[in-house]
N, C-alpha and C. Protein backbone atom coordinates (compact mmCIF):
# COMPACT_ATOMS: atom_id res chain seq x y z
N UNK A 1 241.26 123.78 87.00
CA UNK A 1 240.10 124.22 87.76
C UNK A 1 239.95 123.33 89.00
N UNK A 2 239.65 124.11 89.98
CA UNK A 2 239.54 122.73 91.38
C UNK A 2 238.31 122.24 91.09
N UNK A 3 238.21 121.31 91.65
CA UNK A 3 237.60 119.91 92.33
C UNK A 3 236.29 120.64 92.98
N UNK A 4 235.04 120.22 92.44
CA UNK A 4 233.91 120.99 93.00
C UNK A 4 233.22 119.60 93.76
N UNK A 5 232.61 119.84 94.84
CA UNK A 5 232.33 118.45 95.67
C UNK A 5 230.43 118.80 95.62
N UNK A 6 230.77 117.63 94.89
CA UNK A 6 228.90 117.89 94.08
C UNK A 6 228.03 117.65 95.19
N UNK A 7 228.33 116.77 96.28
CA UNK A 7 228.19 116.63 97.36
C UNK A 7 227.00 117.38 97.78
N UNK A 8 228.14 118.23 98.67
CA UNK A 8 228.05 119.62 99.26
C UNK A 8 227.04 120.37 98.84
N UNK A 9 227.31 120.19 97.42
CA UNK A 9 226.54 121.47 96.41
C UNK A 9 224.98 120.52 96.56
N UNK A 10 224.74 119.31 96.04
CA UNK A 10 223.64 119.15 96.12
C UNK A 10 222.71 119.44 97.75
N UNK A 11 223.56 118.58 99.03
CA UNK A 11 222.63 119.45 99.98
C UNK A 11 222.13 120.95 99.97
N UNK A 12 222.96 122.15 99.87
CA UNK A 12 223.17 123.33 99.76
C UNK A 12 221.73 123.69 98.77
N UNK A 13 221.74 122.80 97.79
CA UNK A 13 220.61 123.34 96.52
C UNK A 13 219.20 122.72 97.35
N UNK A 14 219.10 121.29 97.95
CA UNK A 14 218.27 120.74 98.37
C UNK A 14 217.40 121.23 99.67
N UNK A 15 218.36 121.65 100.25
CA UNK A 15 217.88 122.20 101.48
C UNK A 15 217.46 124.14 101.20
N UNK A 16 217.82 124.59 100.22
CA UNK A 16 217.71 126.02 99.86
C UNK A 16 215.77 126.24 99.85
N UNK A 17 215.80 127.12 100.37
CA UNK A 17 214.51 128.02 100.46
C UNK A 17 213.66 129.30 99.83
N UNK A 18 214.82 129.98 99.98
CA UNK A 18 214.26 131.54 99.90
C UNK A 18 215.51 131.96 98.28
N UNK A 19 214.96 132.74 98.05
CA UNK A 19 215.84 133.00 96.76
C UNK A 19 216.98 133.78 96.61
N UNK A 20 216.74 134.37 97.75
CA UNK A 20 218.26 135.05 98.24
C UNK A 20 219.43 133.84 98.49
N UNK A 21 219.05 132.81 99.27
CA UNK A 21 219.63 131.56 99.54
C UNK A 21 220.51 130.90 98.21
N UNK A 22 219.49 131.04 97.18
CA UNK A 22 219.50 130.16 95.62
C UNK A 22 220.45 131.31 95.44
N UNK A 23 220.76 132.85 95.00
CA UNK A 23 221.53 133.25 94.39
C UNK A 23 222.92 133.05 95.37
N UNK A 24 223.25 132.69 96.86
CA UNK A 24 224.38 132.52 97.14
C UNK A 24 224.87 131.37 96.59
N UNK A 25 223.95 130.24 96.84
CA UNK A 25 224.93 129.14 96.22
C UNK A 25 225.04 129.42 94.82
N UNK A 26 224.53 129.66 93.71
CA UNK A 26 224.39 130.18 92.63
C UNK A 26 225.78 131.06 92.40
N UNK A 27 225.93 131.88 93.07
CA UNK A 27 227.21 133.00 93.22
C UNK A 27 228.36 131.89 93.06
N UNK A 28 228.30 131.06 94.62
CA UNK A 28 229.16 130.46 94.75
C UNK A 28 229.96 129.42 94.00
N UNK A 29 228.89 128.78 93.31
CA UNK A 29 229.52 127.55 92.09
C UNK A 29 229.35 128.17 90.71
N UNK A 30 229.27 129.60 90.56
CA UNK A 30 229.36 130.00 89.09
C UNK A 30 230.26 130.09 88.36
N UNK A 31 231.63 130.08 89.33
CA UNK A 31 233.22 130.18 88.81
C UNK A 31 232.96 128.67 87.78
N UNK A 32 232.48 127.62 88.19
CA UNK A 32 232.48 126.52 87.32
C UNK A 32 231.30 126.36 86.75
N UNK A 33 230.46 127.11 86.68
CA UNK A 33 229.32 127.07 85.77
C UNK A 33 229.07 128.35 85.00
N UNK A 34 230.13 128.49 83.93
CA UNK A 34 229.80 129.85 82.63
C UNK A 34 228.78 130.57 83.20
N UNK A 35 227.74 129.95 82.00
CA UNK A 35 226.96 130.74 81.73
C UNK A 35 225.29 130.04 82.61
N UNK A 36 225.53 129.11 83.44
CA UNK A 36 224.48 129.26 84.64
C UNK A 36 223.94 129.83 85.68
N UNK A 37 224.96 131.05 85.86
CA UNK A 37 223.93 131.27 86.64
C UNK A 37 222.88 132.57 86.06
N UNK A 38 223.41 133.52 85.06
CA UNK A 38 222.58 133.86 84.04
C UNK A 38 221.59 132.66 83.39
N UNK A 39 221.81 131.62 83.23
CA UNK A 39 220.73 131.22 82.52
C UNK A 39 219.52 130.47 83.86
N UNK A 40 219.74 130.14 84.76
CA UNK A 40 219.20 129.91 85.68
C UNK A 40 218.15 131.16 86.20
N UNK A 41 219.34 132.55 86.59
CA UNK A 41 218.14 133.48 86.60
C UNK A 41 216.86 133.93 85.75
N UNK A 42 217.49 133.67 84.39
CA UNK A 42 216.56 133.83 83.21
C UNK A 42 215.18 132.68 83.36
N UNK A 43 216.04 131.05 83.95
CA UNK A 43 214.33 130.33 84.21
C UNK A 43 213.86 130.98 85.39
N UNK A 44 214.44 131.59 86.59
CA UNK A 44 213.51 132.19 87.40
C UNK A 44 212.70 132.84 87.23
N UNK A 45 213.21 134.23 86.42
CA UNK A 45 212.43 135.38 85.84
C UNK A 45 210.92 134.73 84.53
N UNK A 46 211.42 133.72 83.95
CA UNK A 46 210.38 133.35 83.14
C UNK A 46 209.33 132.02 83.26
N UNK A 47 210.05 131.22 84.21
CA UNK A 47 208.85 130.02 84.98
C UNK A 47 208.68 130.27 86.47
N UNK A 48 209.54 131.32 87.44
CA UNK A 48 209.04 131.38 88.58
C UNK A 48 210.07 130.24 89.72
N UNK A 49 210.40 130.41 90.46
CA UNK A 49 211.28 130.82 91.53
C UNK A 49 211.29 128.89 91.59
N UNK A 50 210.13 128.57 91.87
CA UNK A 50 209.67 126.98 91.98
C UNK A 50 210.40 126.28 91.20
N UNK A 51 210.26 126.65 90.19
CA UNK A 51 210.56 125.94 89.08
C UNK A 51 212.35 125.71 88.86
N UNK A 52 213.22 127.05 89.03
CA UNK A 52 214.36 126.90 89.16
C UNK A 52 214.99 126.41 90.45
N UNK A 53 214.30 126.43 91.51
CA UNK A 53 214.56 125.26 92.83
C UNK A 53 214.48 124.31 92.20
N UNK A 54 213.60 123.87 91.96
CA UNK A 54 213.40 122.18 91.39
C UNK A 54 214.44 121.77 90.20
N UNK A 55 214.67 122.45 89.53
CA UNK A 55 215.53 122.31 88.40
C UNK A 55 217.38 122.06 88.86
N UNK A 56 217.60 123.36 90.36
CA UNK A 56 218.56 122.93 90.84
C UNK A 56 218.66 121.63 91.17
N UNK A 57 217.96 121.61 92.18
CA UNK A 57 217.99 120.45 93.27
C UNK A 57 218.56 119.19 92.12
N UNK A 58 217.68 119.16 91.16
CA UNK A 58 217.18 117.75 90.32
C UNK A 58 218.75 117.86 89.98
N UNK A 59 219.80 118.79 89.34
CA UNK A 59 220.95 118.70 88.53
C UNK A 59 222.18 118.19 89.80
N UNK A 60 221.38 119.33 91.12
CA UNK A 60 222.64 118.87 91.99
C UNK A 60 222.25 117.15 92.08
N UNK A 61 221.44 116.76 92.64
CA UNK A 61 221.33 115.31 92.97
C UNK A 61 221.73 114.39 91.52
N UNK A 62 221.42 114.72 90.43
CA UNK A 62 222.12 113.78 88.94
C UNK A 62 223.35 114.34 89.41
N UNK A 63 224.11 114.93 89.51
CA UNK A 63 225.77 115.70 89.67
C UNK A 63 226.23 114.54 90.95
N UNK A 64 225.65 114.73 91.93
CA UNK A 64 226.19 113.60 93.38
C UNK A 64 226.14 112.31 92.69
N UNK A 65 224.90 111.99 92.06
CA UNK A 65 224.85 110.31 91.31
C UNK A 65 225.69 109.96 90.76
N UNK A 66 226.70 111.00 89.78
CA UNK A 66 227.86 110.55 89.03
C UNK A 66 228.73 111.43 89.33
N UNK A 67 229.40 111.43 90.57
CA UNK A 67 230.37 112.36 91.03
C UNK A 67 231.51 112.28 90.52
N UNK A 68 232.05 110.98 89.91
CA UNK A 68 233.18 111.34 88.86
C UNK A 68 233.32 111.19 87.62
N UNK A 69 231.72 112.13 87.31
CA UNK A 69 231.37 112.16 85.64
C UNK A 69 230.82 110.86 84.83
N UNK A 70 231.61 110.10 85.42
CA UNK A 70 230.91 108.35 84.87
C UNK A 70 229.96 108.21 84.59
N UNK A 71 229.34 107.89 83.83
CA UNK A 71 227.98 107.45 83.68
C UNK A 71 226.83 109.01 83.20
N UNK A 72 227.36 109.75 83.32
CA UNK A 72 226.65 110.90 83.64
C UNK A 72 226.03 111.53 82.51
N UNK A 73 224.69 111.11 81.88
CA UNK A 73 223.81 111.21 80.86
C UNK A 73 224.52 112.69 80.32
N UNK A 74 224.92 113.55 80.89
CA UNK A 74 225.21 114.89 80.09
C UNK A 74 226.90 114.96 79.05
N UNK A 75 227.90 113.64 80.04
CA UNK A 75 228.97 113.20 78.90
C UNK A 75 230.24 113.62 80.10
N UNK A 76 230.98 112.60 80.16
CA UNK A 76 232.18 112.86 81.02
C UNK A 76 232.69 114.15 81.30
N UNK A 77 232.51 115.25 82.18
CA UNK A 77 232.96 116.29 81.83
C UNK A 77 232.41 117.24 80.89
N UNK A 78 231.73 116.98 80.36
CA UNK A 78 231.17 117.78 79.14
C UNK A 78 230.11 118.82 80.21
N UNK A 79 229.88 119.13 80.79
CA UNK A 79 228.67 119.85 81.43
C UNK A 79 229.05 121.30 82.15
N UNK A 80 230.49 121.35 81.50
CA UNK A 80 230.68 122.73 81.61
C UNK A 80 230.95 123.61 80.23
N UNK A 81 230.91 122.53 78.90
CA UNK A 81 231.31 123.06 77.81
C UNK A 81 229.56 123.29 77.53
N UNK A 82 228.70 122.11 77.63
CA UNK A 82 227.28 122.34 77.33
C UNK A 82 226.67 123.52 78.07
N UNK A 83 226.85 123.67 79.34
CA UNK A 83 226.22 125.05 80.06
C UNK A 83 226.83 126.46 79.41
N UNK A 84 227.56 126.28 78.55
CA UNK A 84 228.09 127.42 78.41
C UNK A 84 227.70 127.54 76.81
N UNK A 85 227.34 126.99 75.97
CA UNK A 85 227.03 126.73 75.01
C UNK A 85 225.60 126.32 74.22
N UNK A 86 224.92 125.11 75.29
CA UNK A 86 223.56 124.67 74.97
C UNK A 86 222.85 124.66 76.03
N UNK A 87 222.62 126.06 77.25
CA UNK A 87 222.12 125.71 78.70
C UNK A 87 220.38 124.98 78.32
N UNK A 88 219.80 125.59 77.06
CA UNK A 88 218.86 124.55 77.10
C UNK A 88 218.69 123.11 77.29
N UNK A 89 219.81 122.45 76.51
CA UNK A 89 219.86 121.12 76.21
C UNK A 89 220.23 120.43 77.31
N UNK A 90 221.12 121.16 78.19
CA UNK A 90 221.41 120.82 79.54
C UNK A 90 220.30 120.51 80.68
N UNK A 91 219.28 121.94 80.48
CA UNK A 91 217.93 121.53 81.04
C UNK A 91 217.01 119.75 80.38
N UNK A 92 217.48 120.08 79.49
CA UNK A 92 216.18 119.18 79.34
C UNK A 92 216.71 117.48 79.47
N UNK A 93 218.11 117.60 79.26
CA UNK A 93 218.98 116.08 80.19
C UNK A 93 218.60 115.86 81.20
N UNK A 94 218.65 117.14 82.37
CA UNK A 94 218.27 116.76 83.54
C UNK A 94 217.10 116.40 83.68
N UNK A 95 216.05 117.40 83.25
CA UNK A 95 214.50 116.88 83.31
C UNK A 95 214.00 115.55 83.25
N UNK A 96 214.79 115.18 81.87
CA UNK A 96 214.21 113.26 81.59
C UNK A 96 215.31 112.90 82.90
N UNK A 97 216.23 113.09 83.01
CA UNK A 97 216.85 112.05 84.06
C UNK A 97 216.44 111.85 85.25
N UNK A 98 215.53 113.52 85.78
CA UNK A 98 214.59 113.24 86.88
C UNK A 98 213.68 112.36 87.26
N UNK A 99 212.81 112.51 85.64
CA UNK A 99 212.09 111.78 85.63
C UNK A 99 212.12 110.11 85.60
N UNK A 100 213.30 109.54 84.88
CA UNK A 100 213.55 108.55 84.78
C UNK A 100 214.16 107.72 86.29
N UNK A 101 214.68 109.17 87.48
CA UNK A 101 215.32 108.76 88.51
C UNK A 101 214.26 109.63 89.88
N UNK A 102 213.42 109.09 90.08
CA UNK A 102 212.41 109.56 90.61
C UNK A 102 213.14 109.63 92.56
N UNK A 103 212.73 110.80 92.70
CA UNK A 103 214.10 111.33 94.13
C UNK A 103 212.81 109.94 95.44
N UNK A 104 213.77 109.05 95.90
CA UNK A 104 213.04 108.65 96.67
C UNK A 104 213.01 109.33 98.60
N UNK A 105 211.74 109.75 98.86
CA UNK A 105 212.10 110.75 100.09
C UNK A 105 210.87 109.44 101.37
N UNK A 106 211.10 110.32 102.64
CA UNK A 106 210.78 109.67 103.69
C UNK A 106 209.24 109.59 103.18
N UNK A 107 208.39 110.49 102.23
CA UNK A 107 207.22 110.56 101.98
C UNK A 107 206.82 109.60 101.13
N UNK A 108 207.82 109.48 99.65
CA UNK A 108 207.10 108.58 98.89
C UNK A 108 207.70 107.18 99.62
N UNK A 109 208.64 106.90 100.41
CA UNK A 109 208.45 105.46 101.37
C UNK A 109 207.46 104.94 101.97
N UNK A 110 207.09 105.88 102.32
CA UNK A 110 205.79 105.76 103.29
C UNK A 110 205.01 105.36 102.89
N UNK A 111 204.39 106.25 101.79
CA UNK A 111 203.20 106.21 100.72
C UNK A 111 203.20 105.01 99.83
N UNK A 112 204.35 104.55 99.73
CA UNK A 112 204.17 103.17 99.13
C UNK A 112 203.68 102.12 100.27
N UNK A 113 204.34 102.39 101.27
CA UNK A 113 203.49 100.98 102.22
C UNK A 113 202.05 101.49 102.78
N UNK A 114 201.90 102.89 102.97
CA UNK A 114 200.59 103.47 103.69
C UNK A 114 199.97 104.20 102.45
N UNK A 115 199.80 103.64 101.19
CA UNK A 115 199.23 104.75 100.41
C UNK A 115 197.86 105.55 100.33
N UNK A 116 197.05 104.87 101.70
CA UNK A 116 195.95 105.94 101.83
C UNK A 116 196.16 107.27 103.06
N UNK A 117 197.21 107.15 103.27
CA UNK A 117 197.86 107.79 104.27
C UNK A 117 197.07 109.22 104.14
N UNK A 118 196.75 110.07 105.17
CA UNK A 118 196.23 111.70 104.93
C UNK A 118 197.35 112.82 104.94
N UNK A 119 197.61 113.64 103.52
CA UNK A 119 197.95 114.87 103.89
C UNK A 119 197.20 115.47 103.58
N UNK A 120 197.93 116.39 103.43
CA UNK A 120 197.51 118.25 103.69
C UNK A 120 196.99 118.63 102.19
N UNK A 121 197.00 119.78 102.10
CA UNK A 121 196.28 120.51 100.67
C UNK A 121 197.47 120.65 100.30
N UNK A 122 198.88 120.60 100.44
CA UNK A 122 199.87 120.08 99.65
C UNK A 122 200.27 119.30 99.31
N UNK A 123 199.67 118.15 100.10
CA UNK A 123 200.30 116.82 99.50
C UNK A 123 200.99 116.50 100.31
N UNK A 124 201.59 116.82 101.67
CA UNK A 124 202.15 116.78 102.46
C UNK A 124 201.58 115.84 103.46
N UNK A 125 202.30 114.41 104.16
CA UNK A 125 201.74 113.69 104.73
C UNK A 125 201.08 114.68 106.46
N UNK A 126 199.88 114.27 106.91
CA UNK A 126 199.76 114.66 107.93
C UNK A 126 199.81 114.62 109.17
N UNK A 127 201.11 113.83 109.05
CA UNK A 127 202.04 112.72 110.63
C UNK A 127 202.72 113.83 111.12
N UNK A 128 202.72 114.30 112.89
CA UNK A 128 204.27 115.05 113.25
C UNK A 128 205.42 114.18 113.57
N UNK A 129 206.34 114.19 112.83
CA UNK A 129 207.41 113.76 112.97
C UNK A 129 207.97 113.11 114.61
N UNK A 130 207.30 114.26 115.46
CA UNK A 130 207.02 114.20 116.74
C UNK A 130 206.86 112.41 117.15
N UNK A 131 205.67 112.42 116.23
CA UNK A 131 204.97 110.78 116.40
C UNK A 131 205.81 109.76 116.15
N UNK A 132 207.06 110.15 115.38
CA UNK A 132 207.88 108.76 114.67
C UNK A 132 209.53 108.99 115.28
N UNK A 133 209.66 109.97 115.49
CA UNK A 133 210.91 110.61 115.79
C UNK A 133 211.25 110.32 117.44
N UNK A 134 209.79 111.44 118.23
CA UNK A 134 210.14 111.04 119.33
C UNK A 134 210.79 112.67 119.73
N UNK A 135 210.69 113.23 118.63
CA UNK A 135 210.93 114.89 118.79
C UNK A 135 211.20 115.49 117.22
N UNK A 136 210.69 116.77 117.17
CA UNK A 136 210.86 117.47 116.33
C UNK A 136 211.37 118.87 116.19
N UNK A 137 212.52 118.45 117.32
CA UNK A 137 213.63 120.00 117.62
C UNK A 137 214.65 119.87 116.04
N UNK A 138 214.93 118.68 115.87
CA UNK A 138 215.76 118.86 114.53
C UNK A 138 215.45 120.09 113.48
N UNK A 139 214.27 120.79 112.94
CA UNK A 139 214.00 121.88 112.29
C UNK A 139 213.02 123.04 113.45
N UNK A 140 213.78 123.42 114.85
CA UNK A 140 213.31 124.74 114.83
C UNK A 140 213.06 126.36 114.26
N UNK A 141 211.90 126.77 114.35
CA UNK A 141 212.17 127.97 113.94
C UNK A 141 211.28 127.98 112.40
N UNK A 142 210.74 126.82 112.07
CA UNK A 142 210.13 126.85 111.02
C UNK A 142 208.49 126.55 111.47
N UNK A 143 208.29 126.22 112.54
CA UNK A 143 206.65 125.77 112.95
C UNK A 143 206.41 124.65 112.44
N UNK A 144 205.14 124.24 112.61
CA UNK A 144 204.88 122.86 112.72
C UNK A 144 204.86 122.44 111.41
N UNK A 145 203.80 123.21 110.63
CA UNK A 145 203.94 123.18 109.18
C UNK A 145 205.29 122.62 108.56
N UNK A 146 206.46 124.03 108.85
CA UNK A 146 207.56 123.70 107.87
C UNK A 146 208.28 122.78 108.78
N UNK A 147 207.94 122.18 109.47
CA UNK A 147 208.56 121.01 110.42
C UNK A 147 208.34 119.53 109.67
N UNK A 148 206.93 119.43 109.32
CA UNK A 148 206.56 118.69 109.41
C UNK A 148 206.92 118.58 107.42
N UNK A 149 206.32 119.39 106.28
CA UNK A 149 207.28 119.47 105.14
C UNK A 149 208.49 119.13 105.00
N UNK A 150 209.35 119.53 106.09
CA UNK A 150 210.94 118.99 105.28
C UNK A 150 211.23 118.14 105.89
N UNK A 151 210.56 117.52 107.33
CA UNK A 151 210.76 115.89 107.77
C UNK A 151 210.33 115.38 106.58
N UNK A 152 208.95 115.13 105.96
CA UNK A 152 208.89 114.12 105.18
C UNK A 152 209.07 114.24 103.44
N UNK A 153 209.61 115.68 103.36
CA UNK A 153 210.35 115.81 102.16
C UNK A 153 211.65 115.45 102.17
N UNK A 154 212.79 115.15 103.28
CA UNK A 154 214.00 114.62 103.04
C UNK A 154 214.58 113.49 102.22
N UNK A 155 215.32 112.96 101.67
CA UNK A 155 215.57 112.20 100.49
C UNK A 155 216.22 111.53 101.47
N UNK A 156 215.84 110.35 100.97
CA UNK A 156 216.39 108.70 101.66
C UNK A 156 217.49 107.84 100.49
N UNK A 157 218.52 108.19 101.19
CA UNK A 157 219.70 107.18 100.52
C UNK A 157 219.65 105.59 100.47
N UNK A 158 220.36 105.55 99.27
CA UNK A 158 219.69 103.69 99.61
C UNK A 158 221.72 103.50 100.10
N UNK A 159 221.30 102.74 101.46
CA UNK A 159 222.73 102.28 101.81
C UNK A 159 223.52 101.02 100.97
């Protein structure tokens, strides 16, 4: 089987939006995932669209963390015999590992040194990127709103 570059796949899941979006990449890495992307649609259809974004994202980013299986709470390689066999048990690895590996983004940085900082009725800090950047052409086409959401939702690598 080739070489899937978890990479790739995690931006692709991270940056995904709309659910048409989720079933291409979905399409696309199902050759190596059995029985995920049926069971993925099944959490869409029964917790709602949110919920299986978040669930991607969380597996692609544990998948980039141990890109050559090492270490990788689900078992060297084993995470194509478990998806095809226990897709529950698979969920719920990732879940604690989320939780245990909390995604650090430009927001919760912030919020740790500025934690009275003001957002929005989402939770969303209420800075334009504009202010720190110096421009906020990097996401046209989404308005200020979704400008200002996926500036300070982006995930910060530790170098």
């Amino acid at each position: 089987m080739k070489h899937v570059n978890t990479t790739e796949m995690y931006f692709k899941v991270i940056n995904c939006e709309e659910a048409d979006e989720l079933k291409e990449i979905i399409n696309k890495y199902s050759q190596y995932y059995s029985n995920w992307r049926d069971y993925v649609n099944n959490v869409m259809l029964s917790n709602g669209l949110s919920y299986a974004v978040k669930y991607l994202r969380e597996n692609a980013r544990m998948c980039a963390e141990y890109s050559i299986c090492k270490g990788c709470p689900i078992g060297d390689r084993e995470c194509r015999i478990m998806e095809a066999q226990e897709p529950e048990k698979i969920v719920a690895i990732v879940e604690k590992w989320a939780k245990e590996h909390p995604e650090k983004t430009r927001q919760s940085m912030f919020l740790e040194r500025y934690p009275n900082a003001r957002t929005d009725e989402e939770g969303v800090l209420n800075i334009c990127p504009d202010y720190i950047e110096g421009s906020c052409r990097k996401y046209e086409g989404v308005g200020c709103n979704g400008c200002r959401r996926k500036y300070w939702s982006e995930e910060i690598h530790d170098e």
